[in-house]
Protein backbone atom coordinates (compact mmCIF):
# COMPACT_ATOMS: atom_id res chain seq x y z
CA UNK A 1 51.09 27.72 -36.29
CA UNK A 2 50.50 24.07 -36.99
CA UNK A 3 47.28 23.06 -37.26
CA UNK A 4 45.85 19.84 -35.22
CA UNK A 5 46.24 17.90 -38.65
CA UNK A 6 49.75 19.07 -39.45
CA UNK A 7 50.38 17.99 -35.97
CA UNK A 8 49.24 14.38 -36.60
CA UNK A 9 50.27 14.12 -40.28
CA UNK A 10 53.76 15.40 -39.53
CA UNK A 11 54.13 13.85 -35.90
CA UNK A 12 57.03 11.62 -36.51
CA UNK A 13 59.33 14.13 -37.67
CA UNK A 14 57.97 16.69 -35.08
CA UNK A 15 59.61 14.65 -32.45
CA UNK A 16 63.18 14.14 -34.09
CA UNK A 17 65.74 15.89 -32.03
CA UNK A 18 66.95 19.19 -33.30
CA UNK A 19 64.29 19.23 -35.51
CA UNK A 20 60.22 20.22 -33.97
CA UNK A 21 57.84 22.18 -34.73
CA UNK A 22 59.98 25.46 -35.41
CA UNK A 23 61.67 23.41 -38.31
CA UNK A 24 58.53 21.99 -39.35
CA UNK A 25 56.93 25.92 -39.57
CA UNK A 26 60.34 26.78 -42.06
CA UNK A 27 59.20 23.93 -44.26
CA UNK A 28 55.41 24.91 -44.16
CA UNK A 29 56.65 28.50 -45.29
CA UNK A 30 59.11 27.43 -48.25
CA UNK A 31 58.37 27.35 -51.96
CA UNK A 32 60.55 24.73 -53.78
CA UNK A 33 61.13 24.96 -57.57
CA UNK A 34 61.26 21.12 -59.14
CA UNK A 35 62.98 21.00 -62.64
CA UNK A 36 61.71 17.73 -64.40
CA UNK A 37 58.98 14.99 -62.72
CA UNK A 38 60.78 12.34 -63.54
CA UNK A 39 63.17 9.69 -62.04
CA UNK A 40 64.80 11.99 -59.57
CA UNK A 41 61.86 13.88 -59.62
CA UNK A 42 59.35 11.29 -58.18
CA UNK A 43 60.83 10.55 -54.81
CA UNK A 44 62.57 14.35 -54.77
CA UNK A 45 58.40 15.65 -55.16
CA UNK A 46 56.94 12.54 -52.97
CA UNK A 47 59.05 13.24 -50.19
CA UNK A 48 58.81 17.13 -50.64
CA UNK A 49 55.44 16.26 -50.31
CA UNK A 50 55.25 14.36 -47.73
CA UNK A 51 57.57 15.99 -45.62
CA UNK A 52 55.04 19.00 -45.65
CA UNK A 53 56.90 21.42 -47.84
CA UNK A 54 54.50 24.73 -48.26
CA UNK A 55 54.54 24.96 -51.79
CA UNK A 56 55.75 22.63 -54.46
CA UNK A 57 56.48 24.32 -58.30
CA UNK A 58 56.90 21.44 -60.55
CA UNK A 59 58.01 21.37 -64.15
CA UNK A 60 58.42 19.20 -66.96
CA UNK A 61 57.37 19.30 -70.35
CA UNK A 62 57.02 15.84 -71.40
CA UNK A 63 54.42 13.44 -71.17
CA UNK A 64 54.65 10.08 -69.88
CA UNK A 65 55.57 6.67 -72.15
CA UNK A 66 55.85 3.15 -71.39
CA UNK A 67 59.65 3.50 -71.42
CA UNK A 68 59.53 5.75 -68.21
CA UNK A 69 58.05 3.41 -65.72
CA UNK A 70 61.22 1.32 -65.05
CA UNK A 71 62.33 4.52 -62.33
CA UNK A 72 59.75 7.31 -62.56
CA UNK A 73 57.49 6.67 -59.80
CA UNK A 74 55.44 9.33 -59.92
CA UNK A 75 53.10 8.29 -62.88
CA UNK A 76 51.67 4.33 -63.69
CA UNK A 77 50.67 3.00 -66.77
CA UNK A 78 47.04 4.83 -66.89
CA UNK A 79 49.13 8.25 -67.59
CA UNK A 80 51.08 6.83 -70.43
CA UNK A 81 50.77 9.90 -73.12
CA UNK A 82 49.69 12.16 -70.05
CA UNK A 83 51.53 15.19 -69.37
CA UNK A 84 54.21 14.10 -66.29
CA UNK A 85 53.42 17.49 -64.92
CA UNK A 86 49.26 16.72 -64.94
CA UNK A 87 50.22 13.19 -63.66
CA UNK A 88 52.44 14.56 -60.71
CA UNK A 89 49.62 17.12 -59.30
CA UNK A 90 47.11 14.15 -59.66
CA UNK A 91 49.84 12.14 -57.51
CA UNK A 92 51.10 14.50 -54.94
CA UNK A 93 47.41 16.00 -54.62
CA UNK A 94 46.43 12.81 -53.47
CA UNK A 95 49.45 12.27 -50.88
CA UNK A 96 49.02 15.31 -49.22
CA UNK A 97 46.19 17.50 -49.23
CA UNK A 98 48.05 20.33 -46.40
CA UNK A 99 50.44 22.16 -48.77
CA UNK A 100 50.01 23.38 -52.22
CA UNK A 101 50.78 21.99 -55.74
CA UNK A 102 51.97 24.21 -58.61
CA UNK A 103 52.63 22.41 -61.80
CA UNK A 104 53.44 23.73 -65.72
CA UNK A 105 53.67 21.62 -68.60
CA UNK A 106 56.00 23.53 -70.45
CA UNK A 107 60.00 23.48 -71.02
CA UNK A 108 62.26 25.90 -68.90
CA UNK A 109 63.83 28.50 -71.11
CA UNK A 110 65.60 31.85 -70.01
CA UNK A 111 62.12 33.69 -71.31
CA UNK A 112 60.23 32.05 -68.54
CA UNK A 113 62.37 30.79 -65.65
CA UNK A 114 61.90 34.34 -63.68
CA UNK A 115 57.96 33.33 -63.93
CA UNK A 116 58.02 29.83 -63.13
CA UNK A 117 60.83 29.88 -60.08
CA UNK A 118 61.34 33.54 -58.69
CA UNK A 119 59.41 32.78 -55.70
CA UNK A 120 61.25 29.83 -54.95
CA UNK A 121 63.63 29.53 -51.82
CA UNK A 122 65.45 26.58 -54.10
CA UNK A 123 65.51 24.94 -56.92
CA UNK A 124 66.09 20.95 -57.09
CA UNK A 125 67.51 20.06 -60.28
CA UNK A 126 65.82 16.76 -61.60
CA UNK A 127 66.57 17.30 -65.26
CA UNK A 128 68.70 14.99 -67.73
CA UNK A 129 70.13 17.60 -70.20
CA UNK A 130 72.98 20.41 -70.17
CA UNK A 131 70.91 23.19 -71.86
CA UNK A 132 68.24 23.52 -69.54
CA UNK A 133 70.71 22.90 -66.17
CA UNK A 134 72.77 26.29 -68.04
CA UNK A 135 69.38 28.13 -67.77
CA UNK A 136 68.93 27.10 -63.49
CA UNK A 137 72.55 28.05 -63.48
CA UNK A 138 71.81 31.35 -64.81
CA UNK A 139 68.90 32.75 -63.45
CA UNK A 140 70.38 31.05 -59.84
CA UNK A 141 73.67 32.79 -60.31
CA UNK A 142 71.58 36.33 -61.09
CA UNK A 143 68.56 35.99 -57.90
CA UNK A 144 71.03 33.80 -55.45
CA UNK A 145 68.60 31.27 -55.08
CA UNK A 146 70.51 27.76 -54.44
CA UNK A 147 70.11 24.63 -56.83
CA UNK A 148 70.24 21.25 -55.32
CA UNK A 149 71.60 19.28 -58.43
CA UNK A 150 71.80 15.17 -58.90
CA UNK A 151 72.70 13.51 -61.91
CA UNK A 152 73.05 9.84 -62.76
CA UNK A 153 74.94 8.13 -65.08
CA UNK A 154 74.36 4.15 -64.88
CA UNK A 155 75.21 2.44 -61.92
CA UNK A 156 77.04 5.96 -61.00
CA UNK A 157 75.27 9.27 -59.20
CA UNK A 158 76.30 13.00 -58.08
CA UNK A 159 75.24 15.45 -55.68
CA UNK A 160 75.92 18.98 -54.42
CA UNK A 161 74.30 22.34 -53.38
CA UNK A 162 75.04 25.15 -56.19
CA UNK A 163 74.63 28.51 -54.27
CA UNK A 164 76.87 31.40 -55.49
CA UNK A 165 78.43 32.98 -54.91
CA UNK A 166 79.12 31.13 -51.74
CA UNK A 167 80.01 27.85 -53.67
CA UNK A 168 80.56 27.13 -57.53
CA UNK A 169 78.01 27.14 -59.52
CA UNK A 170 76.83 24.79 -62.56
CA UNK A 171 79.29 25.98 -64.94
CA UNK A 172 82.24 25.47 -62.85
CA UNK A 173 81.99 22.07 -61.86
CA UNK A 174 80.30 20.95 -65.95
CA UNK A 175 81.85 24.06 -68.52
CA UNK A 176 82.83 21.12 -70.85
CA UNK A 177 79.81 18.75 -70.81
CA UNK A 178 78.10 18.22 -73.50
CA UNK A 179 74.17 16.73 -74.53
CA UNK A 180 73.43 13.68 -76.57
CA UNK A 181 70.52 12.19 -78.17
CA UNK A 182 71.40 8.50 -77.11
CA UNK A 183 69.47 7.34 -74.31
CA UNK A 184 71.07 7.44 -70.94
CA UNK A 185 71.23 4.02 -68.89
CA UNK A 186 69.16 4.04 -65.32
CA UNK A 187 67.93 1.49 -62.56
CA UNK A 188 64.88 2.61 -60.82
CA UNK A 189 66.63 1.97 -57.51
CA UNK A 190 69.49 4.32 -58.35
CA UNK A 191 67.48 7.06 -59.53
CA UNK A 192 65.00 6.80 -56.03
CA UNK A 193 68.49 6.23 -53.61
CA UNK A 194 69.48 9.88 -55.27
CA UNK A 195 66.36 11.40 -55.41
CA UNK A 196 65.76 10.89 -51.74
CA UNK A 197 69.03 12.07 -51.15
CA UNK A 198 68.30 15.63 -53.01
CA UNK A 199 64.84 15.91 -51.14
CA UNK A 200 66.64 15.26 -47.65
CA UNK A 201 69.23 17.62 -48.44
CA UNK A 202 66.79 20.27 -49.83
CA UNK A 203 65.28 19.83 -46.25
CA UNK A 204 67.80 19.95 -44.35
CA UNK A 205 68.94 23.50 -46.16
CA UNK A 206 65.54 24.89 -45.58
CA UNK A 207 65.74 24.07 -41.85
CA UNK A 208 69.31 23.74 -40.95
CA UNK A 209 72.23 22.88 -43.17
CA UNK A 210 73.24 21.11 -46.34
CA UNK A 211 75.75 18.37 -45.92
CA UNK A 212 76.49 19.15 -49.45
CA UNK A 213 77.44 22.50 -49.56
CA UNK A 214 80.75 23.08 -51.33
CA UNK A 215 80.90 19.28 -51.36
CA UNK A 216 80.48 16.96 -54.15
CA UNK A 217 78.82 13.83 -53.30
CA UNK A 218 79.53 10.79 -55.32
CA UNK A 219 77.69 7.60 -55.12
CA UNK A 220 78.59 4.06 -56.96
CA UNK A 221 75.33 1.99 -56.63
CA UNK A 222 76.93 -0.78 -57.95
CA UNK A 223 79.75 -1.29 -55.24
CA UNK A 224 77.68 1.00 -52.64
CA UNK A 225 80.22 2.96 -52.42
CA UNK A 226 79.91 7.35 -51.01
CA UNK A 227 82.99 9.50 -51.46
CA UNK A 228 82.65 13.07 -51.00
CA UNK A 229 85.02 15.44 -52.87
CA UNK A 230 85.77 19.47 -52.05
CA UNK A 231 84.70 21.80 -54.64
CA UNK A 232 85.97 25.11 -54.87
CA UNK A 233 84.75 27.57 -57.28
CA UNK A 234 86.46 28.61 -60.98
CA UNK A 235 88.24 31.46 -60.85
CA UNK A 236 87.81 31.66 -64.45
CA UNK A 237 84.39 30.99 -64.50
CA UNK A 238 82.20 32.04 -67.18
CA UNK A 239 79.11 32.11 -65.83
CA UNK A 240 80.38 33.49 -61.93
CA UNK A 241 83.12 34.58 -61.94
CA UNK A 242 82.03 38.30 -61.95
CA UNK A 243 81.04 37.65 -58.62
């Protein structure tokens, strides 16, 4: 049951159609996994948050510099040199004092992910490298827990659920790509328009449907543009094909 608070706090979405208190119960009893707090991860934990998700798991091992503030809303410039991950609880603690708050300040790495995310009905992938995606892609493909991944690149964005094997996973859509050191151009605004596009989609799949499911979303800020392309998975596949 709701309790008279939930029922206030959450009382505009209560009253969307198709949606009530029956979808708002799902997303009281979901645990979401968060890779990275920070400029997909601020508005993907805010609205997480906000939205009343039961318990949020969020990662990140970095701490916060003067650099970040341009798009990573969750932290201001009183937590430069804190640890994102002790900045977001401080944040989301303060948003939304219904659901609980689960944060590590630590990388992800194959020895730990089982730990950190095993509970989790999802994971939302906020991160900004290869390696660590390979490990959600991993330990997804081996518990069938879906990833809701975004990634931007300049003025240019991507989106789709990963949940095999009923779609492709990480490694079929990205085998080739590759990490690099140099830093990777961002607007805020592009970042949050994405962000809040992975938290409403990571809603939607724990009280509905993905619109993203075997579909790969791309978005072009710069001529707001959407196109939305079929995926199919790799036969080949080195990470799911065994499936």
């Amino acid at each position: 049951m709701l309790s008279k608070q939930e029922e206030s706090r959450y009382q505009r979405q209560l009253i969307l159609p198709d949606f009530g208190e029956s979808a708002q119960l799902k997303l009281k009893n979901s645990t979401v996994f968060v890779a990275g707090a920070g400029g997909l991860g601020g508005p993907v934990c805010f609205y997480l948050a906000a939205a009343g998700i039961g318990k949020l798991i969020i990662c990140d091992r970095d701490t916060v510099d003067l650099s970040n503030l341009n798009r990573q809303i969750l932290h201001g410039t009183a937590e430069i040199d804190v640890p994102k991950a002790d900045s977001a609880n401080k944040t989301l603690s303060n948003l939304n004092t219904e659901i609980v708050i689960e944060t590590h300040n630590t990388s992800i790495n194959d020895d730990n992910i089982e730990q950190l995310a095993s509970m989790a009905d999802i994971i939302v992938d906020c991160l900004d490298n290869i390696a660590t995606r390979n490990v959600l892609n991993r330990f997804s493909i081996k518990n069938k827990i879906p990833v809701m991944h975004a990634g931007i690149d300049g003025w240019n964005a991507q989106l789709t659920l990963l949940n095999p094997p009923l779609t492709a996973c990480m490694s079929c859509l990205f085998d080739e790509a590759i990490d690099t050191d140099e830093p990777k151009p961002v607007l805020g605004a592009v970042a949050g328009a994405v962000g809040t596009l992975q938290a409403l989609e990571t809603i939607k799949y724990l009280t509905a449907k993905s619109s993203v499911e075997n579909t790969l979303l791309f978005f072009d800020a710069l001529g707001l543009e959407y196109h939305k392309l079929p995926i199919e998975k790799n036969e080949n596949c080195s990470a799911c094909s065994h499936l």
